[in-house]
C-alpha atoms as a PDB file:
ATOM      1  CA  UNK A   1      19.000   6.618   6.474  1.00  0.00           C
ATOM      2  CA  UNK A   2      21.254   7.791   4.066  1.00  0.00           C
ATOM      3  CA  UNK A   3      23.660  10.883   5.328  1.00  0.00           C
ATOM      4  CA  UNK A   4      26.080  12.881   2.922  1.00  0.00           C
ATOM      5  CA  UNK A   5      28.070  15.564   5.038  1.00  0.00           C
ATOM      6  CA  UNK A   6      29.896  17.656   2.809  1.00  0.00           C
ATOM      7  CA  UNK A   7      33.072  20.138   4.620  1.00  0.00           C
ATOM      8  CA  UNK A   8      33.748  23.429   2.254  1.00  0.00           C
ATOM      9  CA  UNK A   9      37.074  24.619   3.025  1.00  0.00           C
ATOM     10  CA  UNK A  10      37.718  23.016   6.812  1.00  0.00           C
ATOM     11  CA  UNK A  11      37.987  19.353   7.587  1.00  0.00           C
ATOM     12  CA  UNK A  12      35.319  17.792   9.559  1.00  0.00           C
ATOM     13  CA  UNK A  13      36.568  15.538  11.963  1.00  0.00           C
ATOM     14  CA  UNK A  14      35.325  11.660  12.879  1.00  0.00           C
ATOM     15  CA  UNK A  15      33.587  12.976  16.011  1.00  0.00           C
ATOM     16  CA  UNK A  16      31.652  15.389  14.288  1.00  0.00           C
ATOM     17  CA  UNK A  17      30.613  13.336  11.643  1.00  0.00           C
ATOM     18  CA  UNK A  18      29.357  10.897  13.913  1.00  0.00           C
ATOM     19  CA  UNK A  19      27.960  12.958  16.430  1.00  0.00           C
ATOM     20  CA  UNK A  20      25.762  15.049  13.667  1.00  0.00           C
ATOM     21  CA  UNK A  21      24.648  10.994  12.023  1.00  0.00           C
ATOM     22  CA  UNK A  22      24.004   9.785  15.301  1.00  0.00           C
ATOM     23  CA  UNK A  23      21.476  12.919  16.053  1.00  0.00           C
ATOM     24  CA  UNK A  24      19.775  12.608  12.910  1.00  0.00           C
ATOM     25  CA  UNK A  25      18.781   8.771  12.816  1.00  0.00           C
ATOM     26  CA  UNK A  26      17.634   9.293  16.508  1.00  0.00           C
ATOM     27  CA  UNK A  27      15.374  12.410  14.834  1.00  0.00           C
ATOM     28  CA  UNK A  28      13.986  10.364  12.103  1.00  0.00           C
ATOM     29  CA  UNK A  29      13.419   7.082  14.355  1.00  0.00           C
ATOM     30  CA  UNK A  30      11.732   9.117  16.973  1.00  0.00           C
ATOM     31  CA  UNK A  31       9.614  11.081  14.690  1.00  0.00           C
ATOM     32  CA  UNK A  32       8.606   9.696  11.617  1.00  0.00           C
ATOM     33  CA  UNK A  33      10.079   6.041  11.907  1.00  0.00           C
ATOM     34  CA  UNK A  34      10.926   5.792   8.088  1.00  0.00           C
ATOM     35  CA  UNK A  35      14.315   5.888   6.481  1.00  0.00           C
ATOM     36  CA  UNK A  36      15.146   9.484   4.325  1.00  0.00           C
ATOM     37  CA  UNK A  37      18.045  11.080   3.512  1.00  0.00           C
ATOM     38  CA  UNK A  38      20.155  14.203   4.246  1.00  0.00           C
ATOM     39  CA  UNK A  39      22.673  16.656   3.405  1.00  0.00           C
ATOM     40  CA  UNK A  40      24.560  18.128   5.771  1.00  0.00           C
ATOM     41  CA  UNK A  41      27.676  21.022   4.647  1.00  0.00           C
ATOM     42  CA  UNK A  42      29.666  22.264   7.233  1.00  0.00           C
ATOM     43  CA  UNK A  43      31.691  25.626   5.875  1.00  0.00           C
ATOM     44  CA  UNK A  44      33.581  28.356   7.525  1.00  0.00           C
ATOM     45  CA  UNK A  45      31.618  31.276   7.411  1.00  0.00           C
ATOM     46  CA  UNK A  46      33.778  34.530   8.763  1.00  0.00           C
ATOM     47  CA  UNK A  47      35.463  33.630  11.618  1.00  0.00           C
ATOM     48  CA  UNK A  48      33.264  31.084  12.664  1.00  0.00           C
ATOM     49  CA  UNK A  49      31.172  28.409  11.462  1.00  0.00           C
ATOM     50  CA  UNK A  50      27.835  27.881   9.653  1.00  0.00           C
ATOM     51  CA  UNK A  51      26.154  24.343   9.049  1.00  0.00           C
ATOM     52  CA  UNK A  52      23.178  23.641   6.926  1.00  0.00           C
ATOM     53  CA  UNK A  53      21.079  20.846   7.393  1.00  0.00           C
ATOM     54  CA  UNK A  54      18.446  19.357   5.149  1.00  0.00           C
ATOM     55  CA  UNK A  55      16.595  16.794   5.134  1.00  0.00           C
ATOM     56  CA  UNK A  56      14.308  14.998   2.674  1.00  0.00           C
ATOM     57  CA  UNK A  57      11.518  12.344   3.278  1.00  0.00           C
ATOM     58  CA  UNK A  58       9.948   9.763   1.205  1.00  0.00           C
ATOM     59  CA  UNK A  59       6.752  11.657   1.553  1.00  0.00           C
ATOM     60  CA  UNK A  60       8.137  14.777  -0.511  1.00  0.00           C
ATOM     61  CA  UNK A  61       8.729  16.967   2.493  1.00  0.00           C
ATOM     62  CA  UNK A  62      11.869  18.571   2.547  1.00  0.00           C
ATOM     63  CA  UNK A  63      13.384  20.192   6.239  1.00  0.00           C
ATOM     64  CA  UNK A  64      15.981  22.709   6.374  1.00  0.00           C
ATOM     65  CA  UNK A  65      18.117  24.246   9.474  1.00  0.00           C
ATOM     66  CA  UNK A  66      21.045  26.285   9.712  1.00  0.00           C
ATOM     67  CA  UNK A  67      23.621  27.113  12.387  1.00  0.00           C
ATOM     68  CA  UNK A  68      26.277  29.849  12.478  1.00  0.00           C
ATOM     69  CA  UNK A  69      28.557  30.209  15.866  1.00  0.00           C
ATOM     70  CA  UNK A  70      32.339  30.008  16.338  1.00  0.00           C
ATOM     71  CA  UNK A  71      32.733  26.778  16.732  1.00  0.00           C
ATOM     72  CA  UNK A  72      31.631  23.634  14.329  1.00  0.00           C
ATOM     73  CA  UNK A  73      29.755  21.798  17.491  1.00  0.00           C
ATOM     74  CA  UNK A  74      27.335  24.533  18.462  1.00  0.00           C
ATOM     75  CA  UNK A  75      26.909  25.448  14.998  1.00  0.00           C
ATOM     76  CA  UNK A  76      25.810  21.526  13.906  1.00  0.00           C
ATOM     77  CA  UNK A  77      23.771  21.460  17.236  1.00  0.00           C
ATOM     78  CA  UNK A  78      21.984  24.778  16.259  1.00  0.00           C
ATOM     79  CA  UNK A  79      20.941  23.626  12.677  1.00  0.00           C
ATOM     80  CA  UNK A  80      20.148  20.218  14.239  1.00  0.00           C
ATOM     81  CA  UNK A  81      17.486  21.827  16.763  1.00  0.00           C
ATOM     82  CA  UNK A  82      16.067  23.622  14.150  1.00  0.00           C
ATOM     83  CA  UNK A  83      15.055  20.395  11.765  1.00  0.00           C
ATOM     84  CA  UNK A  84      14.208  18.837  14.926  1.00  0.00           C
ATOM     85  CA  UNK A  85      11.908  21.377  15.750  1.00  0.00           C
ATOM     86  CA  UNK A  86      10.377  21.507  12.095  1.00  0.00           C
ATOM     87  CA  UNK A  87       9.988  17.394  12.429  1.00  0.00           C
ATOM     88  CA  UNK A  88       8.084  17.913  16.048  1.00  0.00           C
ATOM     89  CA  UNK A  89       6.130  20.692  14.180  1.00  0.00           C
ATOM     90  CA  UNK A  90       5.282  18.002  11.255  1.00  0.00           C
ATOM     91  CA  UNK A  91       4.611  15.197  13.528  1.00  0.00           C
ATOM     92  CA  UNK A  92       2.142  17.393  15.577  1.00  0.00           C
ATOM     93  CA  UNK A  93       0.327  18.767  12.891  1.00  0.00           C
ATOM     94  CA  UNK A  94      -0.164  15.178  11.329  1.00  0.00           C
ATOM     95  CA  UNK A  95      -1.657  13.639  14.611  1.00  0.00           C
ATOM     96  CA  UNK A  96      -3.488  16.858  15.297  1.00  0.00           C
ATOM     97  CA  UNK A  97      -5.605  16.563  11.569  1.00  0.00           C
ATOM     98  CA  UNK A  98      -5.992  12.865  12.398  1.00  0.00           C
ATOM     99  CA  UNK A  99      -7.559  13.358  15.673  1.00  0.00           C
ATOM    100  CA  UNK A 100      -9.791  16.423  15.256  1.00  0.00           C
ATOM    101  CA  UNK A 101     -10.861  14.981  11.941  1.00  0.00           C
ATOM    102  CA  UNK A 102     -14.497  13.490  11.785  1.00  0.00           C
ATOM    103  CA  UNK A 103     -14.896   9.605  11.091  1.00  0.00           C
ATOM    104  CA  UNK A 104     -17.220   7.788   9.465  1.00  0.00           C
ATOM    105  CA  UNK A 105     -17.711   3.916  10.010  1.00  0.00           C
ATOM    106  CA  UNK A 106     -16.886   2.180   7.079  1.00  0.00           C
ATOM    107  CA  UNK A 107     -16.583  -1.795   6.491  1.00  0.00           C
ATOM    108  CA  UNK A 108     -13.263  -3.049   4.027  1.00  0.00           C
ATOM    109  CA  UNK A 109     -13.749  -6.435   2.537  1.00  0.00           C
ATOM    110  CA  UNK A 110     -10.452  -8.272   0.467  1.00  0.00           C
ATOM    111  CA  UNK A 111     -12.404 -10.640  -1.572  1.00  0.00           C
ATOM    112  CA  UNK A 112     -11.080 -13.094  -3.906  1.00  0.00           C
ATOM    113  CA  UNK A 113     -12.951 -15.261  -6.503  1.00  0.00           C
ATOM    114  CA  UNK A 114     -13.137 -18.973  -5.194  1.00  0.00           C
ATOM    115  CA  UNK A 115     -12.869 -20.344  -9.419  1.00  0.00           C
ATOM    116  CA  UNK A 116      -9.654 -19.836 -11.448  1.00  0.00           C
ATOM    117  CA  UNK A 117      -9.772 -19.630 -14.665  1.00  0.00           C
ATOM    118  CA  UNK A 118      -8.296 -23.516 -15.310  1.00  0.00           C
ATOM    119  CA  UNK A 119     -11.192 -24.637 -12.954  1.00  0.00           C
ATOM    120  CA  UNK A 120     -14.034 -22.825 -13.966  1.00  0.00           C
ATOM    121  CA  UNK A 121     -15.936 -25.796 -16.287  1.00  0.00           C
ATOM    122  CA  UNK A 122     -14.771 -28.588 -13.350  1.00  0.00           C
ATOM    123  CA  UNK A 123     -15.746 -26.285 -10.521  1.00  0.00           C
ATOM    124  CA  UNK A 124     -19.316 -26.096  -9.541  1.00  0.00           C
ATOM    125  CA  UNK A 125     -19.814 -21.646  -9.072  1.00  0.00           C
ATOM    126  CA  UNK A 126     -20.599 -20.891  -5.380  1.00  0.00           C
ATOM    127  CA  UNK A 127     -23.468 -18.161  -4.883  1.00  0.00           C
ATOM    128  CA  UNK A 128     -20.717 -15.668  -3.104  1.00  0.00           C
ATOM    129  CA  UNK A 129     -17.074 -14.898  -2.872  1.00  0.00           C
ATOM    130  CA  UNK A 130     -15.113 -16.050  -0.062  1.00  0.00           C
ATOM    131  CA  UNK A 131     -14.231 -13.357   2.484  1.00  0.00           C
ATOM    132  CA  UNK A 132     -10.741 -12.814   3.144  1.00  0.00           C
ATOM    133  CA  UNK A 133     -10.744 -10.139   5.690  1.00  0.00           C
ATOM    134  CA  UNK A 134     -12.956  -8.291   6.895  1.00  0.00           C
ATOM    135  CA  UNK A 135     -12.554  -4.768   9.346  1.00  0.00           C
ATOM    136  CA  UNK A 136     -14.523  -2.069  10.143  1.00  0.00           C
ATOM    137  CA  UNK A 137     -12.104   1.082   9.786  1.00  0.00           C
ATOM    138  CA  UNK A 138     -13.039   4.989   9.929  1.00  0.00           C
ATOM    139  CA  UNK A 139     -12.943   7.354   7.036  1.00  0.00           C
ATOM    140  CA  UNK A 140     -11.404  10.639   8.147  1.00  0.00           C
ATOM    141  CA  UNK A 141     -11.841  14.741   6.921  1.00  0.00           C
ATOM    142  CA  UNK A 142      -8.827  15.610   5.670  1.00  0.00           C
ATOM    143  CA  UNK A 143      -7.586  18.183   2.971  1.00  0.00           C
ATOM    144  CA  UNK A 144      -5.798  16.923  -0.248  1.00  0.00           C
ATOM    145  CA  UNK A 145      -2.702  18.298   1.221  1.00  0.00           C
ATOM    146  CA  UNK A 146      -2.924  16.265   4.441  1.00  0.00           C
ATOM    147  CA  UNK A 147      -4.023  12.795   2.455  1.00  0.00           C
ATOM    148  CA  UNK A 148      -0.700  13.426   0.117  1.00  0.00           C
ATOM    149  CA  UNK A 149       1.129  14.172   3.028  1.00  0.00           C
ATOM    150  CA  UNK A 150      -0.160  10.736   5.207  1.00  0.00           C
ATOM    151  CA  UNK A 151      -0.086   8.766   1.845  1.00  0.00           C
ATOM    152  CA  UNK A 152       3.754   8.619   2.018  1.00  0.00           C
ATOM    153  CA  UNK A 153       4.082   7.628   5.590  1.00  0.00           C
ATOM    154  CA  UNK A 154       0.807   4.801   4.745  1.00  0.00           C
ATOM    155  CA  UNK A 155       2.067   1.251   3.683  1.00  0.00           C
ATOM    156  CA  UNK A 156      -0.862   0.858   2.138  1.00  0.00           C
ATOM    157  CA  UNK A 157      -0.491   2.977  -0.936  1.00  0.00           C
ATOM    158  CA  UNK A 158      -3.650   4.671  -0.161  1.00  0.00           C
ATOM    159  CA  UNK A 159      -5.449   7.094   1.672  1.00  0.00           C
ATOM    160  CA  UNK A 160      -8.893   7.141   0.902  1.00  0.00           C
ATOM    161  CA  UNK A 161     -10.818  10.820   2.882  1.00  0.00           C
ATOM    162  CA  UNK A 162     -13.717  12.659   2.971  1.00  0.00           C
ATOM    163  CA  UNK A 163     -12.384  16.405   1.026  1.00  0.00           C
ATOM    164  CA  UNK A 164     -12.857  18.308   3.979  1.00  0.00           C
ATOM    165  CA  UNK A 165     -13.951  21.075   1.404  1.00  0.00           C
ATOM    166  CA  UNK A 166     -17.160  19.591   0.205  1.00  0.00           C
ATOM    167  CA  UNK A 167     -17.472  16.875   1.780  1.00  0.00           C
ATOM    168  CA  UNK A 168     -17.264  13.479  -0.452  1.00  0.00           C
ATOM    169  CA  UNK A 169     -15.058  10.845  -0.737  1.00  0.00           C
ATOM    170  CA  UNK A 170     -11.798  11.059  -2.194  1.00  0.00           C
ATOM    171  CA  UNK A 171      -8.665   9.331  -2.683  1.00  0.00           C
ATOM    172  CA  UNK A 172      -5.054   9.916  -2.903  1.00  0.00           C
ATOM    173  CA  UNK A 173      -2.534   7.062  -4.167  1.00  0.00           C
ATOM    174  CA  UNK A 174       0.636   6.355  -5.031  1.00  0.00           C
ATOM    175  CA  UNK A 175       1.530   6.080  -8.536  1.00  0.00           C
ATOM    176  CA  UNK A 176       3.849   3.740 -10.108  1.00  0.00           C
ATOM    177  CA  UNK A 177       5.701   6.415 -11.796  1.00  0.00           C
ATOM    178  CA  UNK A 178       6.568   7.635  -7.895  1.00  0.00           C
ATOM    179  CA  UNK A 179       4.246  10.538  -8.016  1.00  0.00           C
ATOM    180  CA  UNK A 180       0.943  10.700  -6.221  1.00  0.00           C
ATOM    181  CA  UNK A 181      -2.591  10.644  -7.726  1.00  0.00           C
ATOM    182  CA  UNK A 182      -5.851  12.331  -6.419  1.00  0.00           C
ATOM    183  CA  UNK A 183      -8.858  10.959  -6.961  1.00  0.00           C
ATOM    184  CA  UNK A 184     -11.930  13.367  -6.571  1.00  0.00           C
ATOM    185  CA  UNK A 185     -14.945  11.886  -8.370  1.00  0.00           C
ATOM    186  CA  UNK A 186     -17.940  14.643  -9.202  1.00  0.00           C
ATOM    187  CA  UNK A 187     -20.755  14.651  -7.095  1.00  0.00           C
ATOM    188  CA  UNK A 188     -23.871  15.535  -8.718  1.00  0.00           C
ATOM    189  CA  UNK A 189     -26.232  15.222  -5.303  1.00  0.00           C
END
């Protein structure tokens, strides 16, 4: 995870520094297990304190605290609770979509074609493609929003859902270009 703490006016000392990166990577590796980065300034703000935290994940979501107290410590442990809280809130609402949502059985083949190209007038042409792998997987409800959302914690590039809006299948990707695409064919039933 990459952290940038900035100081506006004050000096931030070692301890600090390391106490606020030390919190964060044990936020991110407890609840979403995938690098991201954040910003963290530290300013004097009256006669106290005020830090702002923010932090941005590969998925696109961005989470923001701030802290204002007397002292730099309380105020970094303030704005620290409050991403926490907003990462707790985002974990909970991801696992709570992908357990109330309803599944379909579905069965995922990987096949691959058993003649090259080089081989194909040596080769005698077998009747059916080799299976690779083969799992039976479940197809959940989810919004657009929610695919996007699990399609950059997925390392499959891929979430493929039935649009909890109407009801078909739809899929959400990522693009080469670092965007993400949505896939929602017509259904003309």
């Amino acid at each position: 995870m990459q952290i940038q703490i900035v100081s506006k006016g004050i000096d931030v000392s070692k301890a600090l520094e390391e106490r606020i990166s030390d919190r964060l990577e044990e936020m991110i590796d407890k609840y979403i297990h995938r690098d991201g980065d954040a910003q963290v300034a530290v300013a004097r703000d009256g006669s106290g304190f005020k830090t702002t935290v923010s932090v941005h994940l590969p998925s696109g979501a961005t989470f923001e605290g701030e802290g204002r107290a007397q002292e730099a410590y309380p105020a970094s442990d303030e704005a620290l609770e409050h991403v926490e809280k907003r990462l707790r809130r985002y974990k909970r609402r991801l696992k709570d979509h992908s357990q109330k949502a309803k599944a379909k059985e579905a069965a995922m083949f990987v096949l691959s074609n058993p003649v090259t190209p080089d081989d194909a007038d040596d080769a005698p042409v077998q009747d059916e493609p080799m299976v690779i792998a083969e799992r039976t997987s479940s197809i959940r409800t989810l919004t657009p929003g929610m695919a996007a959302l699990e399609v950059g914690l997925a390392d499959s590039g891929f979430v493929l859902f039935n649009n909890s809006r109407h009801g078909g299948l739809n899929v959400v990707y990522k693009r080469a270009d670092g965007h993400i695409g949505w896939i929602d064919p017509k259904n003309d039933d």
